[in-house]
PDB file of N, CA and C in Angstrom:
ATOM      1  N   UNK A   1      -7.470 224.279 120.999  1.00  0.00           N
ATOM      2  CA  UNK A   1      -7.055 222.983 120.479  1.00  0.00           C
ATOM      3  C   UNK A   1      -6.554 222.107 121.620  1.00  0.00           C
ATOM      4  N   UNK A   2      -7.053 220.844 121.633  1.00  0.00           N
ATOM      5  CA  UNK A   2      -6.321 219.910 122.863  1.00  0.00           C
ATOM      6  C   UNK A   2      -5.349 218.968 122.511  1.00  0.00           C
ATOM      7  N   UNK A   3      -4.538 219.209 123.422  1.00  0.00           N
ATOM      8  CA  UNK A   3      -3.282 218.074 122.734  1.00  0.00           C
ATOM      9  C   UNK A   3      -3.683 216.179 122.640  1.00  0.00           C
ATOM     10  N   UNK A   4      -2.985 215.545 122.109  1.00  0.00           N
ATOM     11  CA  UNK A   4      -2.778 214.022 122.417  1.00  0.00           C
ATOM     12  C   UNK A   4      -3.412 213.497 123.864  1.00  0.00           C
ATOM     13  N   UNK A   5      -2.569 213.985 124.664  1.00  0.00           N
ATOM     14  CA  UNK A   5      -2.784 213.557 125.594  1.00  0.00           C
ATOM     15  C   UNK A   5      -4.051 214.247 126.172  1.00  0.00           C
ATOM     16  N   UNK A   6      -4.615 215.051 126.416  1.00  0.00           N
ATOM     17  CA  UNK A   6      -5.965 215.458 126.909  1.00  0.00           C
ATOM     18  C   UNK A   6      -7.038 214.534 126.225  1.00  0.00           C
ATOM     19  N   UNK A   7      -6.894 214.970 125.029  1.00  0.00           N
ATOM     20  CA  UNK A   7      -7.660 213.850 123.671  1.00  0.00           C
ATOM     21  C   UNK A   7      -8.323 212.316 124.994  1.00  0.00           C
ATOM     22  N   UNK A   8      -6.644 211.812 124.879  1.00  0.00           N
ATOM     23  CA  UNK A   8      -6.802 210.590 125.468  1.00  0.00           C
ATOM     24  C   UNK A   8      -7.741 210.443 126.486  1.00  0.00           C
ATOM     25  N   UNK A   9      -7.083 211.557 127.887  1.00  0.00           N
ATOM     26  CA  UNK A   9      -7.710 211.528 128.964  1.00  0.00           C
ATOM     27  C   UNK A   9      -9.469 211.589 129.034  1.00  0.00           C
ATOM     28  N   UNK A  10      -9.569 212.524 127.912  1.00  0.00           N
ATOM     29  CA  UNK A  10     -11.516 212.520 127.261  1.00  0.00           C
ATOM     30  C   UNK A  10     -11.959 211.615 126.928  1.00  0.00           C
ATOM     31  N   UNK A  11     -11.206 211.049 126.295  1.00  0.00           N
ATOM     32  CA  UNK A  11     -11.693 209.380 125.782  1.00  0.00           C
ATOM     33  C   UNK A  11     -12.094 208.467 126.897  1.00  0.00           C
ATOM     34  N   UNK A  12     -10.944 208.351 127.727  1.00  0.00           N
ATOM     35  CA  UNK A  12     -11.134 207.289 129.034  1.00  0.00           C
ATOM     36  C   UNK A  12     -12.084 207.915 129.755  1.00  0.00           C
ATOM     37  N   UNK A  13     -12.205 208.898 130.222  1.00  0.00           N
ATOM     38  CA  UNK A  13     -13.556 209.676 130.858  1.00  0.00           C
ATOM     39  C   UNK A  13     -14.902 209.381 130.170  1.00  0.00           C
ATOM     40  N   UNK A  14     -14.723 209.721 128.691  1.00  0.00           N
ATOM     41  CA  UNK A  14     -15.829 208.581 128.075  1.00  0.00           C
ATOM     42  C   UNK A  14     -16.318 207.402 127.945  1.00  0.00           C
ATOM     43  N   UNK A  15     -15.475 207.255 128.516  1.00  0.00           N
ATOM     44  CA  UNK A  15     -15.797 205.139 128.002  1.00  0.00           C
ATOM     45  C   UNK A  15     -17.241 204.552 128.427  1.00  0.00           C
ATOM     46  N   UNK A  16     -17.630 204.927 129.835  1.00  0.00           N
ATOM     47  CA  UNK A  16     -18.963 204.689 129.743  1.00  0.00           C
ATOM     48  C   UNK A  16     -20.101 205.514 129.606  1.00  0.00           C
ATOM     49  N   UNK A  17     -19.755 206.532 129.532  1.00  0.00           N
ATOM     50  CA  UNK A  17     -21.046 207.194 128.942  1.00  0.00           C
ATOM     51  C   UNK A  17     -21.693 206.723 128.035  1.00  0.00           C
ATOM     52  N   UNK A  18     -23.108 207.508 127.836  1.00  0.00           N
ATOM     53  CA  UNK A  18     -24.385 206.533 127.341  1.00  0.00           C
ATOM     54  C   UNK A  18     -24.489 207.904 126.047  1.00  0.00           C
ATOM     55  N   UNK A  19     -24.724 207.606 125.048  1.00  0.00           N
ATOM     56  CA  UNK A  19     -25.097 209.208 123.769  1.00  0.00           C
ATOM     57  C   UNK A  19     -26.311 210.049 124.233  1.00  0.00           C
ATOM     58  N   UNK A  20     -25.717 211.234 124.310  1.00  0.00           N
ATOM     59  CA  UNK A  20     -27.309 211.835 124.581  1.00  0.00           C
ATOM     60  C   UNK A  20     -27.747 212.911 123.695  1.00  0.00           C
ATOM     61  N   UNK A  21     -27.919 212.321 122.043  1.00  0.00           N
ATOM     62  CA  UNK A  21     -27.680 212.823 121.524  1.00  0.00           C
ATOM     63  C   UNK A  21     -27.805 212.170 119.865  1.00  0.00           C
ATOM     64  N   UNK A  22     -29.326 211.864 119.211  1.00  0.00           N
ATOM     65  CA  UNK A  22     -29.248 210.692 118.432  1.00  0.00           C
ATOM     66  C   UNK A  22     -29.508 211.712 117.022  1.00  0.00           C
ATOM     67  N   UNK A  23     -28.816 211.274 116.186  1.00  0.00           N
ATOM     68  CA  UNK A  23     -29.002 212.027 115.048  1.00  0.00           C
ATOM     69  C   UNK A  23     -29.424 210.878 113.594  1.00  0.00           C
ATOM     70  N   UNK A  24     -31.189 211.153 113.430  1.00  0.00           N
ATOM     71  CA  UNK A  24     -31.323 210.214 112.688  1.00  0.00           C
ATOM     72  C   UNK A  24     -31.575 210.822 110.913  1.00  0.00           C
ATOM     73  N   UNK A  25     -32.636 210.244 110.772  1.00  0.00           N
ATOM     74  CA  UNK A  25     -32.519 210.610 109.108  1.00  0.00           C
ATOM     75  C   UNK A  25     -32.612 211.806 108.322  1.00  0.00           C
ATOM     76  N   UNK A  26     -33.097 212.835 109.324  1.00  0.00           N
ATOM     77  CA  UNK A  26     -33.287 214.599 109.089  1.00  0.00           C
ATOM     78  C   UNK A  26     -31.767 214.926 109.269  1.00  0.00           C
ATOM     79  N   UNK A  27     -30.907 214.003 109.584  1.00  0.00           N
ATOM     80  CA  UNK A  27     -29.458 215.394 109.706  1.00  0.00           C
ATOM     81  C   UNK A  27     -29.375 216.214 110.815  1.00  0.00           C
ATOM     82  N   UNK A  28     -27.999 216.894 110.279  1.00  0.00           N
ATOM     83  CA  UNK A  28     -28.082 218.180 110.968  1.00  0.00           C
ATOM     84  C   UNK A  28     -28.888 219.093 111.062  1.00  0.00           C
ATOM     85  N   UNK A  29     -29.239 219.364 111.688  1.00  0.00           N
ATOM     86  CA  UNK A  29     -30.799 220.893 111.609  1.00  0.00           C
ATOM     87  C   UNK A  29     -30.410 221.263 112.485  1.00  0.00           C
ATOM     88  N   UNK A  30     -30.855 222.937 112.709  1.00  0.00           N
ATOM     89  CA  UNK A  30     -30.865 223.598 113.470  1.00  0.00           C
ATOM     90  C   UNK A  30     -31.313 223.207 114.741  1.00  0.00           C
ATOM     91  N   UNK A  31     -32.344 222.874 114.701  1.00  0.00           N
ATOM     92  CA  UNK A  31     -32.929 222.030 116.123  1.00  0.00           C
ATOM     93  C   UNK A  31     -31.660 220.997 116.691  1.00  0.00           C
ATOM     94  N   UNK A  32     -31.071 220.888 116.053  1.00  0.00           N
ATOM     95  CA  UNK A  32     -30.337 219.482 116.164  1.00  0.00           C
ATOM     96  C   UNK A  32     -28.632 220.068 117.146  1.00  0.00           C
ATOM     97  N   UNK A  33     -28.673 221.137 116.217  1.00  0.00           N
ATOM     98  CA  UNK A  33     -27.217 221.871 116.714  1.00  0.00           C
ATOM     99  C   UNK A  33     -27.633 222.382 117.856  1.00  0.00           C
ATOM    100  N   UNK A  34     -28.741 223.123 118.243  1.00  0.00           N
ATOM    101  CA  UNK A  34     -29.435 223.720 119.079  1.00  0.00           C
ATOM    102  C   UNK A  34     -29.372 222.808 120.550  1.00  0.00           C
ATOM    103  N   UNK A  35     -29.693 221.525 120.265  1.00  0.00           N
ATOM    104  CA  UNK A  35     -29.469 220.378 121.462  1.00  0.00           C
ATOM    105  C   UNK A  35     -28.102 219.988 121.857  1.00  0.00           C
ATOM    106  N   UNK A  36     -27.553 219.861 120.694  1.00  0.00           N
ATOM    107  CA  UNK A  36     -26.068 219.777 121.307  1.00  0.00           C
ATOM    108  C   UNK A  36     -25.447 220.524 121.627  1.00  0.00           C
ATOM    109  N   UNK A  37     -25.712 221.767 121.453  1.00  0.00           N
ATOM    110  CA  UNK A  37     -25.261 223.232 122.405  1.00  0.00           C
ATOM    111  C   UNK A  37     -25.410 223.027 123.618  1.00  0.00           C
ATOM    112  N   UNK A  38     -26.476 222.899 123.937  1.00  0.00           N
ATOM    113  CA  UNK A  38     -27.260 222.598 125.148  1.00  0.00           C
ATOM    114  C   UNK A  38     -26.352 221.574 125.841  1.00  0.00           C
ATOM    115  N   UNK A  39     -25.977 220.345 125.753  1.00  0.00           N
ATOM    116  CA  UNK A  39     -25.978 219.575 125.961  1.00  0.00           C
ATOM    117  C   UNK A  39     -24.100 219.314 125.868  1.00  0.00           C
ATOM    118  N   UNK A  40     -23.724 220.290 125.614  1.00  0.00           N
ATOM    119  CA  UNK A  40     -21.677 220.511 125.882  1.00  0.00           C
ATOM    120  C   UNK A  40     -22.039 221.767 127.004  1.00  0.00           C
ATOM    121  N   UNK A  41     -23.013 222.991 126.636  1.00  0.00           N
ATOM    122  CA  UNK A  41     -23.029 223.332 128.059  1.00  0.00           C
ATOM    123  C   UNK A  41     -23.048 223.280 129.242  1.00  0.00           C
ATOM    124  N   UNK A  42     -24.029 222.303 129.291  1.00  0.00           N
ATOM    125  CA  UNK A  42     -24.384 221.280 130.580  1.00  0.00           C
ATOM    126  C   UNK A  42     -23.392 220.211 131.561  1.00  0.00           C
ATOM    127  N   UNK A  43     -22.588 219.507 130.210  1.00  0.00           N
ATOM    128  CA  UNK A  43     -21.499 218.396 130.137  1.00  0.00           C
ATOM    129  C   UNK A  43     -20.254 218.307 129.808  1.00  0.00           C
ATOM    130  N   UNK A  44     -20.052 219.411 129.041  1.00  0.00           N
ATOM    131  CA  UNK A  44     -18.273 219.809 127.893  1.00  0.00           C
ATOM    132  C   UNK A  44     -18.087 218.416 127.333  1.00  0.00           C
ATOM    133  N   UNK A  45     -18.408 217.205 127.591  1.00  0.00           N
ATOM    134  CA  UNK A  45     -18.196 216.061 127.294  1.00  0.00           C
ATOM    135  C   UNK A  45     -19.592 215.122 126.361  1.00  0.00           C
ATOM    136  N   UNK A  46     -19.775 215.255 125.392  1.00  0.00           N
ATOM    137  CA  UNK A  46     -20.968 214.212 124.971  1.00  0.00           C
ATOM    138  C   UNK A  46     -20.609 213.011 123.821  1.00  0.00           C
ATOM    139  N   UNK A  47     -21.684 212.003 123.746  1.00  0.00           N
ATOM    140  CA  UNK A  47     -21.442 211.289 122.903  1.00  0.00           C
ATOM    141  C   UNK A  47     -22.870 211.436 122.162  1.00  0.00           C
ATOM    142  N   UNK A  48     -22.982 211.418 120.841  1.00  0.00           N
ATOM    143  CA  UNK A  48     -23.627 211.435 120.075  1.00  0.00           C
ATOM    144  C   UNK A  48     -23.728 210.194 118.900  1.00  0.00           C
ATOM    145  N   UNK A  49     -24.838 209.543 118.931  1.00  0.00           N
ATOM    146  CA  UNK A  49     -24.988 208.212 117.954  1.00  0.00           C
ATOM    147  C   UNK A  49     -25.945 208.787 116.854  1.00  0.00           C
ATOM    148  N   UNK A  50     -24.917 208.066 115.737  1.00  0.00           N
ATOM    149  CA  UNK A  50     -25.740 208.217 113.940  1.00  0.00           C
ATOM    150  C   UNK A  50     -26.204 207.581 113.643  1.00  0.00           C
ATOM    151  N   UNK A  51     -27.909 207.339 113.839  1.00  0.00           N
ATOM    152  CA  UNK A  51     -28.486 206.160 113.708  1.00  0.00           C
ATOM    153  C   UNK A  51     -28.416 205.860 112.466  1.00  0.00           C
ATOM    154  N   UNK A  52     -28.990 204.467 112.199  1.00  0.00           N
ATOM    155  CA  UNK A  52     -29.001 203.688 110.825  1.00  0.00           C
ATOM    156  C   UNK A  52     -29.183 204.310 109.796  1.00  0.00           C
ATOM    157  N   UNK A  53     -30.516 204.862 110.459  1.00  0.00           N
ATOM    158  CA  UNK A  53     -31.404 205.413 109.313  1.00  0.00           C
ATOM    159  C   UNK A  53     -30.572 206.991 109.044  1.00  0.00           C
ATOM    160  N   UNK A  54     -29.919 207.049 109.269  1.00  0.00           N
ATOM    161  CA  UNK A  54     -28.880 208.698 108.438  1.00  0.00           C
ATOM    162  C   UNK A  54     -28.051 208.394 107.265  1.00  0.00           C
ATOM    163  N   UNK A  55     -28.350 208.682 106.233  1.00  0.00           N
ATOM    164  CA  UNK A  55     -27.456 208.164 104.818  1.00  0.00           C
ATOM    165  C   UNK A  55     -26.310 208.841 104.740  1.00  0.00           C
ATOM    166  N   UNK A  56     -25.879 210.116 105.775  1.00  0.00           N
ATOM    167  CA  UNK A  56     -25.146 211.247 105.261  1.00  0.00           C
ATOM    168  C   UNK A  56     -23.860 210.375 105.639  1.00  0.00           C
ATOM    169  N   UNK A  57     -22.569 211.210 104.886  1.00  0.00           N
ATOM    170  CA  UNK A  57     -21.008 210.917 105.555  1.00  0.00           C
ATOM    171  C   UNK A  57     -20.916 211.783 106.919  1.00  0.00           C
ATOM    172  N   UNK A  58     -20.645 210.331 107.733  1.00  0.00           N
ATOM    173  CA  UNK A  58     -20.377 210.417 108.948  1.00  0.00           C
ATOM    174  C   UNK A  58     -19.221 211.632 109.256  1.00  0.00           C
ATOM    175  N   UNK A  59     -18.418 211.465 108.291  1.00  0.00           N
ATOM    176  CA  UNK A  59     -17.398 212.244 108.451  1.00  0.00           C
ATOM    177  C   UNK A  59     -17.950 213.898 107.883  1.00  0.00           C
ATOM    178  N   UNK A  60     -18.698 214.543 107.527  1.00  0.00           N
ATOM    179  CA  UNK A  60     -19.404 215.441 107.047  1.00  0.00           C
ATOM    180  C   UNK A  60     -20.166 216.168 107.834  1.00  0.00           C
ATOM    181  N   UNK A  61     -20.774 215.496 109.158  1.00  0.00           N
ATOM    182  CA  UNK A  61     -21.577 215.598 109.884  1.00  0.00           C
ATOM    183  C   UNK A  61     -20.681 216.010 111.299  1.00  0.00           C
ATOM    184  N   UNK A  62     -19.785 215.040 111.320  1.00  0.00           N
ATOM    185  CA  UNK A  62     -18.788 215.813 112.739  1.00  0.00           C
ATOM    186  C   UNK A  62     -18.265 217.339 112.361  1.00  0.00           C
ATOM    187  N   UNK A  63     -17.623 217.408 111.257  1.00  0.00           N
ATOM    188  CA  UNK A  63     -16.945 218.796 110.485  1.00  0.00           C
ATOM    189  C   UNK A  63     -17.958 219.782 110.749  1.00  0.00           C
ATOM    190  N   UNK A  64     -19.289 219.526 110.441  1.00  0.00           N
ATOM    191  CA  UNK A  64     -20.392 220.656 110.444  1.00  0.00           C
ATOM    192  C   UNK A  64     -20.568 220.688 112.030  1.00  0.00           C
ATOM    193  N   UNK A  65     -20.959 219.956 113.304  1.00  0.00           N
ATOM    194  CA  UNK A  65     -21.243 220.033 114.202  1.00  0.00           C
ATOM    195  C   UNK A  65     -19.661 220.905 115.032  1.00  0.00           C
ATOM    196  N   UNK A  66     -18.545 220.461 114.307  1.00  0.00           N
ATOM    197  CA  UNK A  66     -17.387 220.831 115.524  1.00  0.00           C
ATOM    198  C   UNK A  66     -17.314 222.344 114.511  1.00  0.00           C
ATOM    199  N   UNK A  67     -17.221 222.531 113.896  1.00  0.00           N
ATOM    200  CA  UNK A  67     -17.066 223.972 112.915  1.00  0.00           C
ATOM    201  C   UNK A  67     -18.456 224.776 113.419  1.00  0.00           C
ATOM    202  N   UNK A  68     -19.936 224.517 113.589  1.00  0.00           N
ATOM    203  CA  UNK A  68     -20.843 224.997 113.968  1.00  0.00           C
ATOM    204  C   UNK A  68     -20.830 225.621 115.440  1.00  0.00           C
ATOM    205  N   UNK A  69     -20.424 224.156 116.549  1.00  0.00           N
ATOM    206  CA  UNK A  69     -20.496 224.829 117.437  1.00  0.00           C
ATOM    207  C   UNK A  69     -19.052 225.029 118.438  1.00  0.00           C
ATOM    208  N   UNK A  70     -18.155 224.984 117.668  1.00  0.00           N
ATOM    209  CA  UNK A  70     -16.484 225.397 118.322  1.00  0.00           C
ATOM    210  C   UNK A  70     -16.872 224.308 119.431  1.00  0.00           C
ATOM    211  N   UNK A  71     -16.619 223.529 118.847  1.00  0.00           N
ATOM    212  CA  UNK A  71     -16.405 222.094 119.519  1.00  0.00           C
ATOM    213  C   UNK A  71     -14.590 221.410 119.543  1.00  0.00           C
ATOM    214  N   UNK A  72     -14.719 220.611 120.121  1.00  0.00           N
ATOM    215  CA  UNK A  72     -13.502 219.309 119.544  1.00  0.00           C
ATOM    216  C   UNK A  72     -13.904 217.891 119.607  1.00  0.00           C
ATOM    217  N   UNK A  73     -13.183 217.663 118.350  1.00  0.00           N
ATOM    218  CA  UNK A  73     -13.075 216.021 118.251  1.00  0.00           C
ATOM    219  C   UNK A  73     -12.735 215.564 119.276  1.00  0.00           C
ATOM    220  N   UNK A  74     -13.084 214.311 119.940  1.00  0.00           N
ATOM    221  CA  UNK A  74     -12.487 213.178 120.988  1.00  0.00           C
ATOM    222  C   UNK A  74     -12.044 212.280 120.424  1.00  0.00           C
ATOM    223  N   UNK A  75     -13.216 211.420 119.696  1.00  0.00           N
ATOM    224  CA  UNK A  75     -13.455 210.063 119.275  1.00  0.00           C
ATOM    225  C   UNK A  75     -14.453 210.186 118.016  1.00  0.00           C
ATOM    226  N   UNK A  76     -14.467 208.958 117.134  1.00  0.00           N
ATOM    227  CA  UNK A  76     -15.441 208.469 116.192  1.00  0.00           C
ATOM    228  C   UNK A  76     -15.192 206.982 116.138  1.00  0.00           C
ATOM    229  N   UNK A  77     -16.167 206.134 116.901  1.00  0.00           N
ATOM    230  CA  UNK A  77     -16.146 204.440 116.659  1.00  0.00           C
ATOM    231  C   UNK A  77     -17.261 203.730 116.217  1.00  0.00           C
ATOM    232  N   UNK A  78     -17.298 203.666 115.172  1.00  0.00           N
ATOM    233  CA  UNK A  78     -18.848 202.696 114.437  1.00  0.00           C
ATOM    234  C   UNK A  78     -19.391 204.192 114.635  1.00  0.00           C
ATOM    235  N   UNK A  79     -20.491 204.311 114.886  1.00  0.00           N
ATOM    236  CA  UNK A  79     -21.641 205.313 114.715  1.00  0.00           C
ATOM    237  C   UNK A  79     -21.513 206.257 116.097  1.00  0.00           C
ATOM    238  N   UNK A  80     -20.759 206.166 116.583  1.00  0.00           N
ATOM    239  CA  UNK A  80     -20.533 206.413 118.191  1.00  0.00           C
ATOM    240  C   UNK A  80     -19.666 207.853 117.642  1.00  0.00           C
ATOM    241  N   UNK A  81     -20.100 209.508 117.946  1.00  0.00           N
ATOM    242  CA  UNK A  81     -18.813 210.739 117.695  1.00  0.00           C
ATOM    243  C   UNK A  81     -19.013 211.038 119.295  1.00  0.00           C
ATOM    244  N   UNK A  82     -17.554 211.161 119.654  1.00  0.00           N
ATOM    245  CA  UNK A  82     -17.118 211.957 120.938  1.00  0.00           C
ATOM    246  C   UNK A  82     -16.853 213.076 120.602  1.00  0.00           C
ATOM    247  N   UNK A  83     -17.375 214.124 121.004  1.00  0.00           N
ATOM    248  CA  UNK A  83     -16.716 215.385 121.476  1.00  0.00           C
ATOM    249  C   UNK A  83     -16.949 216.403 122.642  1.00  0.00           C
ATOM    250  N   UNK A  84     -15.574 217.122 122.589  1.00  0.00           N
ATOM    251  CA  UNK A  84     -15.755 218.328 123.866  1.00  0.00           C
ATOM    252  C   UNK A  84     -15.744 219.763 123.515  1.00  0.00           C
ATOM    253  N   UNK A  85     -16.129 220.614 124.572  1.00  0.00           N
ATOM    254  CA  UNK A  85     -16.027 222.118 124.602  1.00  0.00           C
ATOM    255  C   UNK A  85     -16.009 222.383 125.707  1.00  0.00           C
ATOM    256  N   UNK A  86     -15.032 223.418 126.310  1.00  0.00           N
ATOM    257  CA  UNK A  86     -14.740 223.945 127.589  1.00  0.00           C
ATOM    258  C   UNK A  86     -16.199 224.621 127.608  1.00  0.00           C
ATOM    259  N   UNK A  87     -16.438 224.727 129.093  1.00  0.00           N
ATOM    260  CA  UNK A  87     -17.124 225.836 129.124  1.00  0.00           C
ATOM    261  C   UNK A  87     -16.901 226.389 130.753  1.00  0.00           C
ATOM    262  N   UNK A  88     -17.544 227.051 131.390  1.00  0.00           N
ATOM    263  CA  UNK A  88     -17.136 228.147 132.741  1.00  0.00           C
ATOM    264  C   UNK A  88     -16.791 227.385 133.693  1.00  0.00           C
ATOM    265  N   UNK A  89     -17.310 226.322 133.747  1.00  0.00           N
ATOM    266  CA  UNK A  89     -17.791 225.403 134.884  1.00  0.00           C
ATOM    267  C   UNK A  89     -15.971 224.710 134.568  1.00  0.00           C
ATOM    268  N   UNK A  90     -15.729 224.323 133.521  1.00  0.00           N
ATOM    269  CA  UNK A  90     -14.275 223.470 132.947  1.00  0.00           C
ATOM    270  C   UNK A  90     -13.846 222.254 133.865  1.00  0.00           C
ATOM    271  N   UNK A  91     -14.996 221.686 133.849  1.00  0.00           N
ATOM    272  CA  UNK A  91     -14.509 220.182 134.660  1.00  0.00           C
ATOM    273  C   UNK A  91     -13.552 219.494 134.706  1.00  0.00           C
ATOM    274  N   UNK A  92     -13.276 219.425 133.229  1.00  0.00           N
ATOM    275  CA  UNK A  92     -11.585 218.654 133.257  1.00  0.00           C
ATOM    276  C   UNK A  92     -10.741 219.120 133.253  1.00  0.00           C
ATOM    277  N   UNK A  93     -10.542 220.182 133.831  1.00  0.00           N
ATOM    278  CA  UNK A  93      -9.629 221.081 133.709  1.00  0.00           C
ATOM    279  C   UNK A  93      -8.351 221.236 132.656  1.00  0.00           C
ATOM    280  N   UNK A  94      -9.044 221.380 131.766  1.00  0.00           N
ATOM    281  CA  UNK A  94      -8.208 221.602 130.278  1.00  0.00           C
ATOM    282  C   UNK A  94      -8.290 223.239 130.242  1.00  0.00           C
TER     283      UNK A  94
END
């Protein structure tokens, strides 16, 4: 679990990052969790955008992705979800 203040510090480390990571009208899928595994391994840090075309609750979709892959919340702004996961490499040193 990360405190307040780490939270924060992830956030500002985010600010310009670009999503790499688009989740459109299929949802969550396996394929889908499968990339963003990939892709906190690589980074511990990603942003992920819910395109238009996804009808699901936004809020439904972070719960399944951070519960799926032992993630953490950062952020959620408009369609924009931040989150992190340590991994070996532990860049930010959290």
């Amino acid at each position: 679990m990360i405190t307040g203040k780490q939270r924060a510090m992830l956030k500002a480390e985010s600010h310009d990052y670009k999503p790499v990571i688009n989740i459109g009208k299929f949802s969550v899928s396996d394929d889908l969790l499968k990339a963003i595994d990939e892709a906190l391994e690589a980074r511990e840090l990603i942003k992920i955008k819910v395109l238009n075309n996804n009808l699901d609750d936004q809020d439904e979709i972070i719960e399944t992705i951070l519960s799926e892959l032992n993630a953490e919340f950062v952020n959620h702004m408009g369609s924009i979800i931040t989150i992190y996961r340590k991994n070996d490499e532990n860049k930010f040193g959290l």
